[in-house]
PDB file of N, CA and C in Angstrom:
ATOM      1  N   UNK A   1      98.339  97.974  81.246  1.00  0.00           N
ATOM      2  CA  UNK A   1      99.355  98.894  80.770  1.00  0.00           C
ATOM      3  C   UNK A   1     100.388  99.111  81.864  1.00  0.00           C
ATOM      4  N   UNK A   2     101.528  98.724  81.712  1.00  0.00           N
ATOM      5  CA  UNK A   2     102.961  99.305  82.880  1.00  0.00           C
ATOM      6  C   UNK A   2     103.203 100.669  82.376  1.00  0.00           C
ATOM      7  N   UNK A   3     103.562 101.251  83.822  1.00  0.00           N
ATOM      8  CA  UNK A   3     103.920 102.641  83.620  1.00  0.00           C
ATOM      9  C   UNK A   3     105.245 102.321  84.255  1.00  0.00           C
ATOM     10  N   UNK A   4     106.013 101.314  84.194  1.00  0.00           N
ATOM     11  CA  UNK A   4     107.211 101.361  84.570  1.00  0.00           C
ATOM     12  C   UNK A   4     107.129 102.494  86.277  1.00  0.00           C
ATOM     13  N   UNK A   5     107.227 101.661  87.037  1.00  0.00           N
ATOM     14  CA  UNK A   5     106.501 102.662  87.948  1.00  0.00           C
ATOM     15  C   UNK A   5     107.945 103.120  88.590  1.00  0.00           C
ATOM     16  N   UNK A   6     108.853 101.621  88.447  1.00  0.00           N
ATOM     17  CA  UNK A   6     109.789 101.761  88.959  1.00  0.00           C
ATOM     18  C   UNK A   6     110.624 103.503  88.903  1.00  0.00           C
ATOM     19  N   UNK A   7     110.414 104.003  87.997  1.00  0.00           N
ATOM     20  CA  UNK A   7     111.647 105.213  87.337  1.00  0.00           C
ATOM     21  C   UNK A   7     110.697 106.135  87.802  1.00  0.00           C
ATOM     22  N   UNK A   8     109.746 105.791  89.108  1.00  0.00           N
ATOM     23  CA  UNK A   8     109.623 107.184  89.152  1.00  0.00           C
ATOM     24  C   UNK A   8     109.760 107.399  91.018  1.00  0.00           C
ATOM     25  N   UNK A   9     110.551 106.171  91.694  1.00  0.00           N
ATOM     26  CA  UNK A   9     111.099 106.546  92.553  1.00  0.00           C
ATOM     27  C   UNK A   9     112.154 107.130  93.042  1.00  0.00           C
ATOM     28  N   UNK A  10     111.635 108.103  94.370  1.00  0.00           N
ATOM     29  CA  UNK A  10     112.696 108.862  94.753  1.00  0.00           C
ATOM     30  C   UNK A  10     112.199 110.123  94.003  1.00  0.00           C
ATOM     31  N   UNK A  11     111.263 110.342  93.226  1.00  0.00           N
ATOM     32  CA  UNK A  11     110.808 111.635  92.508  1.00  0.00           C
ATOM     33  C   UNK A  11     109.145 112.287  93.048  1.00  0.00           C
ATOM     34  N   UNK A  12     109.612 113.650  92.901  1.00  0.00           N
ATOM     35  CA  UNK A  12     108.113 114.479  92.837  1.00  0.00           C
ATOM     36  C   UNK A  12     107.156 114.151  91.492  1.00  0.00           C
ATOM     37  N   UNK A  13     106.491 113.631  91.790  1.00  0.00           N
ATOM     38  CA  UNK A  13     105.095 113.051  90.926  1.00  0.00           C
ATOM     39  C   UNK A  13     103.871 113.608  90.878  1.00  0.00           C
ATOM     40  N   UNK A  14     103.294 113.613  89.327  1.00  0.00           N
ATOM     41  CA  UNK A  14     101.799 114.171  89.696  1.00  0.00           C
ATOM     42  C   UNK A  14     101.202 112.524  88.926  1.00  0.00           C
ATOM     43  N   UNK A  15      99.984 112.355  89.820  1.00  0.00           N
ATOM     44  CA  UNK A  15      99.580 111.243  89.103  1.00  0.00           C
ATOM     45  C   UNK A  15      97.994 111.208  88.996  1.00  0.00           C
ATOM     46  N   UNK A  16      97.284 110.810  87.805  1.00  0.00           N
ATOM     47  CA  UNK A  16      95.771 110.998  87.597  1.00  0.00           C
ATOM     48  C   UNK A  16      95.206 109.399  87.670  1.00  0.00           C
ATOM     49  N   UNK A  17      94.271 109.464  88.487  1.00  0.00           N
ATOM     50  CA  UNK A  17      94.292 107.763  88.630  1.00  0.00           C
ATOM     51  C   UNK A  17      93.093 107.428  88.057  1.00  0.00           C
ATOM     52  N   UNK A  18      92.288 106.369  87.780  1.00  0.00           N
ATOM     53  CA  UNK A  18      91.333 106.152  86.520  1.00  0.00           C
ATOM     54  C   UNK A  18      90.205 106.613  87.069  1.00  0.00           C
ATOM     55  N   UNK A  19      89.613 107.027  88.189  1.00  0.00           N
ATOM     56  CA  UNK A  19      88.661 107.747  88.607  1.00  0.00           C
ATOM     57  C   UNK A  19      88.899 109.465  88.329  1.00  0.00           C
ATOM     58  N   UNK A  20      89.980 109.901  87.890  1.00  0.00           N
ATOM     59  CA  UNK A  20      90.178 111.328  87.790  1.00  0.00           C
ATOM     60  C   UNK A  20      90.673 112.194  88.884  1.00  0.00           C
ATOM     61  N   UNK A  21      90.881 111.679  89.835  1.00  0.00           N
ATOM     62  CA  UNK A  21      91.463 112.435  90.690  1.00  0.00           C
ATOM     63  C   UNK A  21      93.023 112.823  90.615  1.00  0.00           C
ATOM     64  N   UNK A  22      93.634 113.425  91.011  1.00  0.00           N
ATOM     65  CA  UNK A  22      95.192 114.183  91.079  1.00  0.00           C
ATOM     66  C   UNK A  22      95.633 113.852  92.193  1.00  0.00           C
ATOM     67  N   UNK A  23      96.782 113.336  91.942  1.00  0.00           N
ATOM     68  CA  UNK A  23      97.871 113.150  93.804  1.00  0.00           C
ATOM     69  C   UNK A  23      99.214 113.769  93.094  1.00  0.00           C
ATOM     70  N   UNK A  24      99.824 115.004  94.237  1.00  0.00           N
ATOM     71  CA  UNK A  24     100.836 115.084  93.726  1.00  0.00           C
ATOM     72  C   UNK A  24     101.753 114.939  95.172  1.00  0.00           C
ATOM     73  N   UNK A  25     103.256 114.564  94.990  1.00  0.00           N
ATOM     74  CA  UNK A  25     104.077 114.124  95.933  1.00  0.00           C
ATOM     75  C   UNK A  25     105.108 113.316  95.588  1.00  0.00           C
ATOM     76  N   UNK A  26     105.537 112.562  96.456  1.00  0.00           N
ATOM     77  CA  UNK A  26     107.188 112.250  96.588  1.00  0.00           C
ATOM     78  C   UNK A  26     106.970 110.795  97.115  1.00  0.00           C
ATOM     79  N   UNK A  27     107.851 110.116  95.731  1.00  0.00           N
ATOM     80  CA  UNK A  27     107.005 108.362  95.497  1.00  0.00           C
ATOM     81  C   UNK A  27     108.687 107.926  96.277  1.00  0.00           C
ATOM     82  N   UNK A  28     108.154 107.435  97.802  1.00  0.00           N
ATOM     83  CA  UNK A  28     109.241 106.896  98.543  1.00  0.00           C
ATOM     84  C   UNK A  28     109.242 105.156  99.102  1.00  0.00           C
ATOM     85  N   UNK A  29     108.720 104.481  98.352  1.00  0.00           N
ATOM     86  CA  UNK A  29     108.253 103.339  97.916  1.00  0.00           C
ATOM     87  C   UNK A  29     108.231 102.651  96.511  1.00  0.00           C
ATOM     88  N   UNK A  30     108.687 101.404  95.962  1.00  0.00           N
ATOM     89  CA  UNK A  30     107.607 100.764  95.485  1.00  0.00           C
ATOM     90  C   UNK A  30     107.644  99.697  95.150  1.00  0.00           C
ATOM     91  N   UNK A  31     106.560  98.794  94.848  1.00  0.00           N
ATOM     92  CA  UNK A  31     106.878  97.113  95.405  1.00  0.00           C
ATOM     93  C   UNK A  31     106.575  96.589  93.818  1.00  0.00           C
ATOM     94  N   UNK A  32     107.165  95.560  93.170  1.00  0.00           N
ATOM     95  CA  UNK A  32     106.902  94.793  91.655  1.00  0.00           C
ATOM     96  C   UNK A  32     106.050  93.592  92.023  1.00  0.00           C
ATOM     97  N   UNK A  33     105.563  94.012  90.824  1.00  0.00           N
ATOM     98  CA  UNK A  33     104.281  92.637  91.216  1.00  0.00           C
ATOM     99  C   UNK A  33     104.954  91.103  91.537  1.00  0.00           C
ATOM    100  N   UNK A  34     105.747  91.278  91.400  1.00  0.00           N
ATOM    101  CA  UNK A  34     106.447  89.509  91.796  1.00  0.00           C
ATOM    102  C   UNK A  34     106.123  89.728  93.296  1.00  0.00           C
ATOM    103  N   UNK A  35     106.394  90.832  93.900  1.00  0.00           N
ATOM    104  CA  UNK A  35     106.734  90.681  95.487  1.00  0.00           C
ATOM    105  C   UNK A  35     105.158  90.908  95.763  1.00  0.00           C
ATOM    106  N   UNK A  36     104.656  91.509  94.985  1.00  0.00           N
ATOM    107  CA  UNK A  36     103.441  92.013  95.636  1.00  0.00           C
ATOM    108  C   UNK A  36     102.120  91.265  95.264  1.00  0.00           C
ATOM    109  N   UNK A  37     102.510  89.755  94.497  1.00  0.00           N
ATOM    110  CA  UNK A  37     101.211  89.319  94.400  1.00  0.00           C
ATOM    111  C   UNK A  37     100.371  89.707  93.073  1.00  0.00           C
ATOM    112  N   UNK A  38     100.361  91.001  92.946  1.00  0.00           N
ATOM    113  CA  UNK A  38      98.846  91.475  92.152  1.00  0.00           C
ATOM    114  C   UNK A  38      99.335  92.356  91.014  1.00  0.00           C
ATOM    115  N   UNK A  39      99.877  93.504  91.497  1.00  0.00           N
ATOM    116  CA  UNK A  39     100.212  94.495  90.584  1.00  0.00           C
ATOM    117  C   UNK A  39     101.284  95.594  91.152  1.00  0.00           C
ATOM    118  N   UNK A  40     102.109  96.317  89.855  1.00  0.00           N
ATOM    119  CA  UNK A  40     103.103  96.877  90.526  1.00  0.00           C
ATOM    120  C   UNK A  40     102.273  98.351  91.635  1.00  0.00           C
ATOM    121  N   UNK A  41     103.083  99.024  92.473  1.00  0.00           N
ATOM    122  CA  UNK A  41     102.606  99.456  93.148  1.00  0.00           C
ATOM    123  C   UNK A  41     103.740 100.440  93.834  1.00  0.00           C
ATOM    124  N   UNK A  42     102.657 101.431  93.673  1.00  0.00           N
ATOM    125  CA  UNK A  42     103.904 102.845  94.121  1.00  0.00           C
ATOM    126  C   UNK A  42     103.282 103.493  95.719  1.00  0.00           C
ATOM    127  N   UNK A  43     104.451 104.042  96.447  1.00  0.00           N
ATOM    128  CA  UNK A  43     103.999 104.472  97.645  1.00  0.00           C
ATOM    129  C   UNK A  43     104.036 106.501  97.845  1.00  0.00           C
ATOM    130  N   UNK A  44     103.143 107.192  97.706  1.00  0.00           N
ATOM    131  CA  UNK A  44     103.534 108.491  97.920  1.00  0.00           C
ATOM    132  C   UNK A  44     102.935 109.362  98.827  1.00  0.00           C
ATOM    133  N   UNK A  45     103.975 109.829  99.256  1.00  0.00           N
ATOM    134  CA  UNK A  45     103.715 110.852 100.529  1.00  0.00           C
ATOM    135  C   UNK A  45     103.652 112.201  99.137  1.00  0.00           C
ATOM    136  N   UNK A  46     101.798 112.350 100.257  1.00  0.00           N
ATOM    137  CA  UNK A  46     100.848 114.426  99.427  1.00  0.00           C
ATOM    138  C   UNK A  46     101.878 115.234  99.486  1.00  0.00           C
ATOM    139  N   UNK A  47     101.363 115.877  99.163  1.00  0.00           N
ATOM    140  CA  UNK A  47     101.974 117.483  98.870  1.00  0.00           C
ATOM    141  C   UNK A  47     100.540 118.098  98.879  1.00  0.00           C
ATOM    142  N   UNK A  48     101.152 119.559  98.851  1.00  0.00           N
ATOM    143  CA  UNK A  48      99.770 120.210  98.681  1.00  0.00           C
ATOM    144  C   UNK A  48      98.286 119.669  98.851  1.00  0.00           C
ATOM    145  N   UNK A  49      97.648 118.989 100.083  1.00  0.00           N
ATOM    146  CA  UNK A  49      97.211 118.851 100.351  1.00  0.00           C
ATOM    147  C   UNK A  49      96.360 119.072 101.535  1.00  0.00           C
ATOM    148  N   UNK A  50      94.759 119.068 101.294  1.00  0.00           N
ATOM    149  CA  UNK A  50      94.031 120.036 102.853  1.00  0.00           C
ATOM    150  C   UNK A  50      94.155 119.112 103.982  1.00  0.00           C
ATOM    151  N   UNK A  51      93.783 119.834 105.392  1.00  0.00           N
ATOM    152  CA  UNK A  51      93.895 119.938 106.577  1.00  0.00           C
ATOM    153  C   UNK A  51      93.101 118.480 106.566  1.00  0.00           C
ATOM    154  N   UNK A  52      93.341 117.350 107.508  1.00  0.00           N
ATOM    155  CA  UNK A  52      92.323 116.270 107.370  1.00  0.00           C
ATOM    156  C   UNK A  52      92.545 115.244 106.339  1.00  0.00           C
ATOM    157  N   UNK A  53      92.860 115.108 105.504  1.00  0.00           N
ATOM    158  CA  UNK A  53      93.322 114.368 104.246  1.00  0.00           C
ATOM    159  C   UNK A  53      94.971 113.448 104.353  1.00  0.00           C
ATOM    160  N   UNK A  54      94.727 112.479 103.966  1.00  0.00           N
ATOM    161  CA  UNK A  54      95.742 111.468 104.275  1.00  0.00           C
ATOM    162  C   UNK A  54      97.159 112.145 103.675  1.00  0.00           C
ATOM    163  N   UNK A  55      98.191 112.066 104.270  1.00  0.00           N
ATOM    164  CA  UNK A  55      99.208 112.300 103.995  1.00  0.00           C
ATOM    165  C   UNK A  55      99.984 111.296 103.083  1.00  0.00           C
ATOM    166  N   UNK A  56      99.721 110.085 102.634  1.00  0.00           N
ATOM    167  CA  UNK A  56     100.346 109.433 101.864  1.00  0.00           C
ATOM    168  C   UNK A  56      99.088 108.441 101.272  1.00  0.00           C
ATOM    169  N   UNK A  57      99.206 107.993  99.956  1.00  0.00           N
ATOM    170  CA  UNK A  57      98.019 106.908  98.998  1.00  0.00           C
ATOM    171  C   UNK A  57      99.272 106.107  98.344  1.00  0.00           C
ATOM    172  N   UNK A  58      98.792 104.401  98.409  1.00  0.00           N
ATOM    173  CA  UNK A  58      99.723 103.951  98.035  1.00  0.00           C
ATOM    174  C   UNK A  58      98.325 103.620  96.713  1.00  0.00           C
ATOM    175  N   UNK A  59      99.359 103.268  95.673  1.00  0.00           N
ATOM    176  CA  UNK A  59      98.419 103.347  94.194  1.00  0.00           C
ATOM    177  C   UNK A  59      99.079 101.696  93.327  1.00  0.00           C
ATOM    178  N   UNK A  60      98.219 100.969  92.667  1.00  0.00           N
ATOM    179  CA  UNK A  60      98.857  99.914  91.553  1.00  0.00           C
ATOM    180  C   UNK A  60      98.200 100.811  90.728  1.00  0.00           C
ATOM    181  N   UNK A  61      99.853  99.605  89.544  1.00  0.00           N
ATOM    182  CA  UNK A  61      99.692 100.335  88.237  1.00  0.00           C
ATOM    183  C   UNK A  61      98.180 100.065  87.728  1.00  0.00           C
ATOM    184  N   UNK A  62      97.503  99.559  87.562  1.00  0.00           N
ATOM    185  CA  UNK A  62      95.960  99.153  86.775  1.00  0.00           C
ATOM    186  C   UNK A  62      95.332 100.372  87.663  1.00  0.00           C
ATOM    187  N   UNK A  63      95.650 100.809  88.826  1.00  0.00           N
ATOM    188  CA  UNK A  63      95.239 102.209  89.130  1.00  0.00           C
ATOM    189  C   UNK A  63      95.343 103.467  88.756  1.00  0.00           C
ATOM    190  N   UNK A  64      96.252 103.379  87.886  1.00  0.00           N
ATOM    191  CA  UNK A  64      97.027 104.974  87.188  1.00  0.00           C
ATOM    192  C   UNK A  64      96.587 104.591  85.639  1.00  0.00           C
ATOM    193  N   UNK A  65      95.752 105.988  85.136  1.00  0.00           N
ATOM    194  CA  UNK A  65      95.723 106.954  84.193  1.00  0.00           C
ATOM    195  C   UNK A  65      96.965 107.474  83.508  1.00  0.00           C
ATOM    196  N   UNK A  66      97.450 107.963  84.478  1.00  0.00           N
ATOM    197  CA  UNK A  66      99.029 108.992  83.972  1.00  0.00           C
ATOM    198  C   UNK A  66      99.614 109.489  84.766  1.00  0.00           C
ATOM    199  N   UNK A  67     100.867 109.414  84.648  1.00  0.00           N
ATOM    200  CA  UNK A  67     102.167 109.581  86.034  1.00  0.00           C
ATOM    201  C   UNK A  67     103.303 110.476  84.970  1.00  0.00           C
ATOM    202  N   UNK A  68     103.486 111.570  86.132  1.00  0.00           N
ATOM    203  CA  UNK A  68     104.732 112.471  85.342  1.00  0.00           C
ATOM    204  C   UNK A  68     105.457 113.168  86.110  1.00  0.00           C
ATOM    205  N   UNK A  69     106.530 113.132  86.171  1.00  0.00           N
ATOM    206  CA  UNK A  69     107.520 113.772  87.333  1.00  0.00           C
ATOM    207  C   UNK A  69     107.541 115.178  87.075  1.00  0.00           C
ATOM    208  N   UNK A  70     107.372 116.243  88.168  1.00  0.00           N
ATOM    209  CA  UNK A  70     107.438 117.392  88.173  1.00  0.00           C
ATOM    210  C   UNK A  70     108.428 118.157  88.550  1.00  0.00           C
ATOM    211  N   UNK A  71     108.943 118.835  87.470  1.00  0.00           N
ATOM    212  CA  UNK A  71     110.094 119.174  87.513  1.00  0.00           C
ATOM    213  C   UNK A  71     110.424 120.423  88.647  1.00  0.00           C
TER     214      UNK A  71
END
């Protein structure tokens, strides 16, 4: 399934990835599967996130559940 990942750079994102977890943040990246070999692929720097915990998860689309820009 494409989530058109492209249209959601440069935006605040919440995204649920097929394990269920939540990332929300600011998608300042992202590479199309032509360049990338495998699958499309978005880059985002956390938000709201605890002390210790990576400041940015880069994600492919076959990794995402559901992606929605927060307004």
């Amino acid at each position: 399934m494409s989530h058109k990942l492209w249209n959601y750079l440069r935006e605040n994102v919440e995204v649920v990835d097929t394990n269920g977890n939540v990332y929300r943040g600011y998608v300042y990246d992202f590479v199309d599967e032509v360049d990338n070999e495998e699958d499309d692929e978005i880059n985002i720097n956390l938000i709201n996130r605890k002390q210790g915990e990576p400041t940015e998860i880069t994600l492919y689309d076959s990794e995402i559940k559901s992606i929605k820009i927060l307004k």
